[in-house]
N, C-alpha and C. Protein backbone atom coordinates (compact mmCIF):
# COMPACT_ATOMS: atom_id res chain seq x y z
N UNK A 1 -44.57 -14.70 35.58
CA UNK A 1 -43.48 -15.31 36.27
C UNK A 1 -42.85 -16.44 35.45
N UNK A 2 -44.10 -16.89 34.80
CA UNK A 2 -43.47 -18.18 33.77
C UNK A 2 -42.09 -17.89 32.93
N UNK A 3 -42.28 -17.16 32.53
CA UNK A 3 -41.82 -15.93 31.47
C UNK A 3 -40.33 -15.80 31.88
N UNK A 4 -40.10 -15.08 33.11
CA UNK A 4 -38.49 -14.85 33.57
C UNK A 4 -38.10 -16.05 33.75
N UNK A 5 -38.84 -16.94 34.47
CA UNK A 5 -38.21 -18.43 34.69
C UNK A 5 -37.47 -18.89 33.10
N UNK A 6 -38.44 -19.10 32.13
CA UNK A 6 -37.70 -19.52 30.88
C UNK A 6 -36.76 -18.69 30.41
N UNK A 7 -36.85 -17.71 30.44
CA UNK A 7 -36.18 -16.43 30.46
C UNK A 7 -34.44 -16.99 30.85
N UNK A 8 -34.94 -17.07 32.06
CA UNK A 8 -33.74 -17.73 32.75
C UNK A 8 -32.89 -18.93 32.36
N UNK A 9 -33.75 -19.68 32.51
CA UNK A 9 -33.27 -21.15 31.86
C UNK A 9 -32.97 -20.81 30.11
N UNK A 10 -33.04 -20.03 29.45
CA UNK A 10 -32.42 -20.38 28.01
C UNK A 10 -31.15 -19.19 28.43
N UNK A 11 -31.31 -18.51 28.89
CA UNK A 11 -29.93 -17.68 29.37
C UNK A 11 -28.87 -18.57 29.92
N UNK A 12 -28.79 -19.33 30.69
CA UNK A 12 -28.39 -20.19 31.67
C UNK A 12 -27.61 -21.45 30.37
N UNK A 13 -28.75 -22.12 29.58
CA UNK A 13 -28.02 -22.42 28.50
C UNK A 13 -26.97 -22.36 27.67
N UNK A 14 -27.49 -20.89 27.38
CA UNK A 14 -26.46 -20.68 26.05
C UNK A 14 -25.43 -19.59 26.98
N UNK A 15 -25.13 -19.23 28.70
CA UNK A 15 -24.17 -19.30 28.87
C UNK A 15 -22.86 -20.49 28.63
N UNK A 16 -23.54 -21.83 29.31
CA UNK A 16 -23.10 -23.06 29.20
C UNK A 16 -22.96 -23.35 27.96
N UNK A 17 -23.53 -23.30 26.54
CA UNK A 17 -23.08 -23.31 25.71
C UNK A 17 -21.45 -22.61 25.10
N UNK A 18 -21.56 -21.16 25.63
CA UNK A 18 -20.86 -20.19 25.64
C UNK A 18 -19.38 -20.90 25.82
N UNK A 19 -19.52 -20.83 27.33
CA UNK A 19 -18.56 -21.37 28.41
C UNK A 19 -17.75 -22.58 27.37
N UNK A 20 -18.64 -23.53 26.92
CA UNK A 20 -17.90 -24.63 26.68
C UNK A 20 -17.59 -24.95 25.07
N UNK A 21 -17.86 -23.89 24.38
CA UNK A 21 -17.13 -23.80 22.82
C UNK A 21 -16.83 -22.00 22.51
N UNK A 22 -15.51 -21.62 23.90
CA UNK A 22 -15.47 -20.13 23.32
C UNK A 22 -14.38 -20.51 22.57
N UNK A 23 -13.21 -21.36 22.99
CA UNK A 23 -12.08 -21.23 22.16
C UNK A 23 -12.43 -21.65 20.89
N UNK A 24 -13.20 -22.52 20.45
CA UNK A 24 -13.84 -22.67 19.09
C UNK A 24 -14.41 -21.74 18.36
N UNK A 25 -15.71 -21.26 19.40
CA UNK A 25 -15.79 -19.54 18.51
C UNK A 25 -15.34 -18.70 18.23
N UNK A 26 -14.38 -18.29 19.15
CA UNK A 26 -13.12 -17.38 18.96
C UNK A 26 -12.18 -17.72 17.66
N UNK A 27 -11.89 -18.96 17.33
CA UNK A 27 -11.22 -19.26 16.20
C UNK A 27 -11.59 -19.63 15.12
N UNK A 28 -12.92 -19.73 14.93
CA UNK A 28 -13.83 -19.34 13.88
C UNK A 28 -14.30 -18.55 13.50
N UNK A 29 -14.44 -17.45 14.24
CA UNK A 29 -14.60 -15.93 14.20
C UNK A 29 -13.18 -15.07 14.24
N UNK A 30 -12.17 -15.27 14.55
CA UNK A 30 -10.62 -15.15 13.90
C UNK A 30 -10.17 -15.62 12.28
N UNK A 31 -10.79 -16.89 12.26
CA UNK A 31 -10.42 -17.13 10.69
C UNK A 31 -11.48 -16.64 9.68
N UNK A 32 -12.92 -16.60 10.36
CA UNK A 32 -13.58 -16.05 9.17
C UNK A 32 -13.25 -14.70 8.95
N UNK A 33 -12.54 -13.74 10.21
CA UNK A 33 -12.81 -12.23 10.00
C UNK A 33 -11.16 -12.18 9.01
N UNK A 34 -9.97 -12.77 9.14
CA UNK A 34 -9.30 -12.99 8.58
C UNK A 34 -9.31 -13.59 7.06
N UNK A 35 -10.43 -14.24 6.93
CA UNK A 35 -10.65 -14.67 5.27
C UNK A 35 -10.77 -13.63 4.82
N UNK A 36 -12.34 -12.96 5.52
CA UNK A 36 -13.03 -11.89 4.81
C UNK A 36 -11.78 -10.81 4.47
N UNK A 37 -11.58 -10.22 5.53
CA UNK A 37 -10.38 -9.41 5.44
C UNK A 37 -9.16 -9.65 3.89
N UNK A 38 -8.60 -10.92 4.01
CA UNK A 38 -8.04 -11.22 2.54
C UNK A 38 -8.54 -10.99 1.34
N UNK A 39 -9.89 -11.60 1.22
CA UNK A 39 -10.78 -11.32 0.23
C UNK A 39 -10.73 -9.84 0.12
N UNK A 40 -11.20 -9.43 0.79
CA UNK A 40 -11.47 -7.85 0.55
C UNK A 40 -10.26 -7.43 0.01
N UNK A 41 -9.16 -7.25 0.42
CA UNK A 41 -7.76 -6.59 0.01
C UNK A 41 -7.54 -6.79 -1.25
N UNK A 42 -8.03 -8.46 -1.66
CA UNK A 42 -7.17 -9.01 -3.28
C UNK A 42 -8.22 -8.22 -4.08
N UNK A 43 -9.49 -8.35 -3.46
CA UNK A 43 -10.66 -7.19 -4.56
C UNK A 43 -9.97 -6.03 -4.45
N UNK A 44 -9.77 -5.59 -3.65
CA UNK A 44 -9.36 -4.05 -3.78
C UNK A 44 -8.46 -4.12 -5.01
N UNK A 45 -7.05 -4.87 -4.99
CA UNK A 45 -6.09 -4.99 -5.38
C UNK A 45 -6.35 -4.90 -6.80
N UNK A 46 -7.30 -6.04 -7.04
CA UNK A 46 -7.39 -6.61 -8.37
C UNK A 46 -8.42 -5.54 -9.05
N UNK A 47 -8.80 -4.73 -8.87
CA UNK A 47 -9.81 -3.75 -9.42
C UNK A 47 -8.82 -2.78 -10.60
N UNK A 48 -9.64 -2.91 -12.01
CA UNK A 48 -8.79 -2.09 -12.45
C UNK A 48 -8.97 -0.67 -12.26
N UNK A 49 -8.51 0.33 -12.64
CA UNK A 49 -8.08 1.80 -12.39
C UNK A 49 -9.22 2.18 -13.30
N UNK A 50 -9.64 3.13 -12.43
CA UNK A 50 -11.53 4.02 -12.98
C UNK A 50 -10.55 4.82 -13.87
N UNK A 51 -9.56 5.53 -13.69
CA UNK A 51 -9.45 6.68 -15.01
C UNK A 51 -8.15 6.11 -15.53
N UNK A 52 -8.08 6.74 -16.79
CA UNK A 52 -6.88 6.36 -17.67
C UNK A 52 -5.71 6.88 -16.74
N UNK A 53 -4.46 6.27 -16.81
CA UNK A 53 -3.39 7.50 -16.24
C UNK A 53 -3.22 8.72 -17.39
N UNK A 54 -2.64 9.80 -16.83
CA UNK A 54 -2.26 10.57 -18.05
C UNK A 54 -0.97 10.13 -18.48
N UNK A 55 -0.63 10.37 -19.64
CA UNK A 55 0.95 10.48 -20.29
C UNK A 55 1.53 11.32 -19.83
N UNK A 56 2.27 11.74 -19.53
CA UNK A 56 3.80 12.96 -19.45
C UNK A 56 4.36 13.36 -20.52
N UNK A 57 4.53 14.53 -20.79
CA UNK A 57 4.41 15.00 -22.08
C UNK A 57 6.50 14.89 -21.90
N UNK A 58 6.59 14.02 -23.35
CA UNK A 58 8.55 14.39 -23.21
C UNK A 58 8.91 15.21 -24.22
N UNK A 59 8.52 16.11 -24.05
CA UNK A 59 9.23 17.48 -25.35
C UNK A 59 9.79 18.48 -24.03
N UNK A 60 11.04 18.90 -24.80
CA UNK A 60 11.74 19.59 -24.19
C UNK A 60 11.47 21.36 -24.50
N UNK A 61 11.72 22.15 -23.48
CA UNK A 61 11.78 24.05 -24.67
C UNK A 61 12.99 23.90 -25.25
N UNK A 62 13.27 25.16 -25.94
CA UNK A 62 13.89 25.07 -25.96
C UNK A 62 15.56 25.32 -25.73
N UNK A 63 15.37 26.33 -24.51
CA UNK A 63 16.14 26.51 -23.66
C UNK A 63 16.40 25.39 -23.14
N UNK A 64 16.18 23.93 -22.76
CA UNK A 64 16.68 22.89 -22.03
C UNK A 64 17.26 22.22 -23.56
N UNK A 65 16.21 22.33 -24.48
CA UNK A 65 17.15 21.68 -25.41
C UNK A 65 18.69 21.80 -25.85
N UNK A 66 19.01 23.22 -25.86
CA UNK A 66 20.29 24.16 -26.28
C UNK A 66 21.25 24.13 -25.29
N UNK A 67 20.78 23.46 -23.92
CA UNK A 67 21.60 23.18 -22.66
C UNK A 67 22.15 21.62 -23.16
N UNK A 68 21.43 20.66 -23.61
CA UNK A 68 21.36 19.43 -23.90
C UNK A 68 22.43 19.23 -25.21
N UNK A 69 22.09 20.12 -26.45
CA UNK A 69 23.30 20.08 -26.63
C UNK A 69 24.93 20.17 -26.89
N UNK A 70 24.93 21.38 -25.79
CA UNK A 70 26.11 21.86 -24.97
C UNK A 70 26.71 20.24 -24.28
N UNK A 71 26.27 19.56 -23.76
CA UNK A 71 27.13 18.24 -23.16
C UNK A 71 28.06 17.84 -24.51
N UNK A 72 28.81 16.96 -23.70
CA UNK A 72 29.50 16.14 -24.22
C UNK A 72 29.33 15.08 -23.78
N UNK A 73 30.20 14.04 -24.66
CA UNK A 73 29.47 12.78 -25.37
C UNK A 73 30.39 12.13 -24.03
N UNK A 74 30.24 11.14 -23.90
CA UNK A 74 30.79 9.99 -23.06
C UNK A 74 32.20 9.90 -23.21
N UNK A 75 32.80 10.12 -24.40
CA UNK A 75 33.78 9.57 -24.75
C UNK A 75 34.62 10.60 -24.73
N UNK A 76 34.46 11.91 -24.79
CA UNK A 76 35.08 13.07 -24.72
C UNK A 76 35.23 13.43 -23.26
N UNK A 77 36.87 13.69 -23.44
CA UNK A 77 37.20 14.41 -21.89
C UNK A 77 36.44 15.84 -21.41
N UNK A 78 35.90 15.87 -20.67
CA UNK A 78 35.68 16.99 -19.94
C UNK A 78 36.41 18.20 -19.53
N UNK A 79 35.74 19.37 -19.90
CA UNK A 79 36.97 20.41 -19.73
C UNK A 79 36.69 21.16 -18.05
N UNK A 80 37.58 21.08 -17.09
CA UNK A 80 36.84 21.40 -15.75
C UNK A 80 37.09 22.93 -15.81
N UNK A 81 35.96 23.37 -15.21
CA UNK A 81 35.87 24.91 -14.86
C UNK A 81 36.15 25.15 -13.39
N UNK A 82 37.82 25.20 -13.37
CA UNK A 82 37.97 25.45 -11.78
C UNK A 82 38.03 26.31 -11.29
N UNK A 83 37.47 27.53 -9.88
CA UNK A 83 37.25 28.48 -9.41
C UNK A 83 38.98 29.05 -9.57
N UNK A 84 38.73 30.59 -9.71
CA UNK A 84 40.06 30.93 -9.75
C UNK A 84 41.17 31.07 -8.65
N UNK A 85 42.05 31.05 -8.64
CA UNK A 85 43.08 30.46 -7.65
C UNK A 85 43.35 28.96 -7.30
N UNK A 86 42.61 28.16 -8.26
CA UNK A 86 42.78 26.60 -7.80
C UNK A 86 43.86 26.15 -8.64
N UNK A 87 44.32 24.95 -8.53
CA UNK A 87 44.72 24.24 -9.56
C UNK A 87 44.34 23.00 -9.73
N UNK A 88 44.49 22.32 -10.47
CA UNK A 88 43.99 20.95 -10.94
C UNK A 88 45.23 20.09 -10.30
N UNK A 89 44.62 19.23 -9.10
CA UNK A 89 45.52 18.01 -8.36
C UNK A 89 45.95 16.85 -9.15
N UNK A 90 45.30 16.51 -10.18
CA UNK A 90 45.42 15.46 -11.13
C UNK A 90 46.05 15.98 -12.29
């Protein structure tokens, strides 16, 4: 019987403890889960990259090449290919 009595009485306590520093715990347990949380993200962040990236290979075939240089230059007028029956408004 001893037993539930103390039982009781430290329950009874650290309700009253409870009761009278929740908004404190609550906002100490808001800012720590919020630190941690930051911390964690900038580690994530700051971790360098496990594999190399690959390169992208820039060689052309050469079918895109022979398209490439068919253009014209910037400075040269363009010759328009207009569907037949049109005429050119300009």
């Amino acid at each position: 019987m001893e037993v539930s009595v103390a039982f009781a009485l430290a329950a009874k306590k650290i309700g009253q403890f409870i009761h009278r520093y929740h908004v404190l715990l609550f906002t100490v347990l808001a800012i720590g889960g919020l630190s941690f949380a930051t911390f964690s993200l900038y580690q994530l962040i700051s971790q360098p990259a496990e594999e190399a990236k690959q390169s992208t290979s820039a060689s052309f075939d050469a079918k895109t090449a022979a398209r490439l240089r068919k253009l014209h230059s910037s400075n040269q007028p363009a010759t328009p290919n207009l569907p037949s029956g049109r005429i050119n408004p300009f």
